[in-house]
Protein backbone atom coordinates (compact mmCIF):
# COMPACT_ATOMS: atom_id res chain seq x y z
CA UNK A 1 -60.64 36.34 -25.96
CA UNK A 2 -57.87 34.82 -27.96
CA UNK A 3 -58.18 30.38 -26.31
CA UNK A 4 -54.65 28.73 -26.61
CA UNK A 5 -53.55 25.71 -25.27
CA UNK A 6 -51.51 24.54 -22.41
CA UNK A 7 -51.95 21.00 -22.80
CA UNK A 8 -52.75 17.90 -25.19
CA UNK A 9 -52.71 14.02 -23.50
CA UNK A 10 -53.83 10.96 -25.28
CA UNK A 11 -55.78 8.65 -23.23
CA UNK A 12 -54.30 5.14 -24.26
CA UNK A 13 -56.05 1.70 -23.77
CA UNK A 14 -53.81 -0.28 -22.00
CA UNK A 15 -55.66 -3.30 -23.08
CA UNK A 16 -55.63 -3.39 -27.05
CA UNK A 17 -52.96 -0.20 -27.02
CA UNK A 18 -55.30 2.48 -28.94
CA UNK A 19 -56.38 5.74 -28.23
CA UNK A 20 -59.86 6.31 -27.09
CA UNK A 21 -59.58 10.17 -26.24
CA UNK A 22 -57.52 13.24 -25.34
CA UNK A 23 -58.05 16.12 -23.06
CA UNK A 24 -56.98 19.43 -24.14
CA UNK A 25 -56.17 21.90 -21.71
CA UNK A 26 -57.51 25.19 -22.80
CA UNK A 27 -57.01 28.78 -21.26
CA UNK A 28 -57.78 32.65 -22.10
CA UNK A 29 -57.31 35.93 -20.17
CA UNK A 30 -59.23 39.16 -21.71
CA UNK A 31 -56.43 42.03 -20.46
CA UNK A 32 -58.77 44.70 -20.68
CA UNK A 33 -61.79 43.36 -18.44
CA UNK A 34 -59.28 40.78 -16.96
CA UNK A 35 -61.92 37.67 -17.14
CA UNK A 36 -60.36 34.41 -17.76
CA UNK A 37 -61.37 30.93 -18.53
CA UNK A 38 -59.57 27.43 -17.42
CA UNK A 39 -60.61 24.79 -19.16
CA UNK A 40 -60.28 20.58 -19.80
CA UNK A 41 -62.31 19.53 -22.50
CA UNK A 42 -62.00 15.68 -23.46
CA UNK A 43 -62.37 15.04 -27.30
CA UNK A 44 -63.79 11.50 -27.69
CA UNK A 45 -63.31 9.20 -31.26
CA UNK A 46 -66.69 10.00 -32.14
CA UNK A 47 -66.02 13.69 -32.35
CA UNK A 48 -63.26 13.12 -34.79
CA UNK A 49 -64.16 13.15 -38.79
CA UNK A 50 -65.43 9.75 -39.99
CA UNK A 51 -62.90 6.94 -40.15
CA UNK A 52 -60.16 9.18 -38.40
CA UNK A 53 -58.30 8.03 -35.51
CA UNK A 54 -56.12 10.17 -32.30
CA UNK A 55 -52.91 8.52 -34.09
CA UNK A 56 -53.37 10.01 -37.76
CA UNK A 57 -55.17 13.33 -36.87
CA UNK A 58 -53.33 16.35 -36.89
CA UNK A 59 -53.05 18.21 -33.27
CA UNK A 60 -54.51 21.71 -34.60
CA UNK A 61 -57.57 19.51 -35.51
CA UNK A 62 -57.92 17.48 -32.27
CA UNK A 63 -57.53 21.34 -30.51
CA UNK A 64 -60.14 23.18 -33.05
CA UNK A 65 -62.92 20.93 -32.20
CA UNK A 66 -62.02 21.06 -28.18
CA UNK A 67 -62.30 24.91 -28.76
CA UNK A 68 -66.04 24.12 -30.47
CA UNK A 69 -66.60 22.16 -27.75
CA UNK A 70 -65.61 24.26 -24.91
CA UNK A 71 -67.92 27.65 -27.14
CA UNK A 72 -70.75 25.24 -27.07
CA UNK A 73 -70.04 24.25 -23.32
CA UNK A 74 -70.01 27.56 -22.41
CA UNK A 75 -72.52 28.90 -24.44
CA UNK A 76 -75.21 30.88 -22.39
CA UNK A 77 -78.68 28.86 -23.04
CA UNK A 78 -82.10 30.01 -22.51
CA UNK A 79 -83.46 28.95 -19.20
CA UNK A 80 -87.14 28.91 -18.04
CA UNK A 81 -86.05 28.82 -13.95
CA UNK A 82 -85.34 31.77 -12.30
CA UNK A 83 -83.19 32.28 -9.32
CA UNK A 84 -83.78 33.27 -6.17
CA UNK A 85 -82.57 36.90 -4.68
């Protein structure tokens, strides 16, 4: 499923005027089974590169590591419960 974007905001302190995050609005559709995903994934400074900040990182890199983020959101993960049927 090719993920593109329909969305970048910067979350701005109003106090000290930096940015602390964005949310990037991320969406899919697979035509042939016709699944889709909708998704708002917040990228935070710690998930940027050491010593980068919101204001001097490129876009593509702020959306690349919301797409990580959303794969390893999503990811299916072992569990030991079962559910009822």
């Amino acid at each position: 499923m090719d993920i593109k974007v329909n969305g970048l905001n910067y979350n701005v302190n109003l106090q000290d005027g930096t940015i602390d995050s964005a949310k990037v609005g991320l969406y899919g559709r697979d035509e042939a089974s016709d699944n889709y995903v909708n998704a708002q994934i917040k990228v935070e400074q710690s998930d940027l590169a050491e010593g980068a900040t919101f204001l001097a990182a490129n876009p593509a890199d702020i959306v690349a590591i919301a797409k990580k983020k959303l794969a390893a959101d999503t990811a299916v993960k072992e569990s030991t419960t079962t559910q009822a049927q």
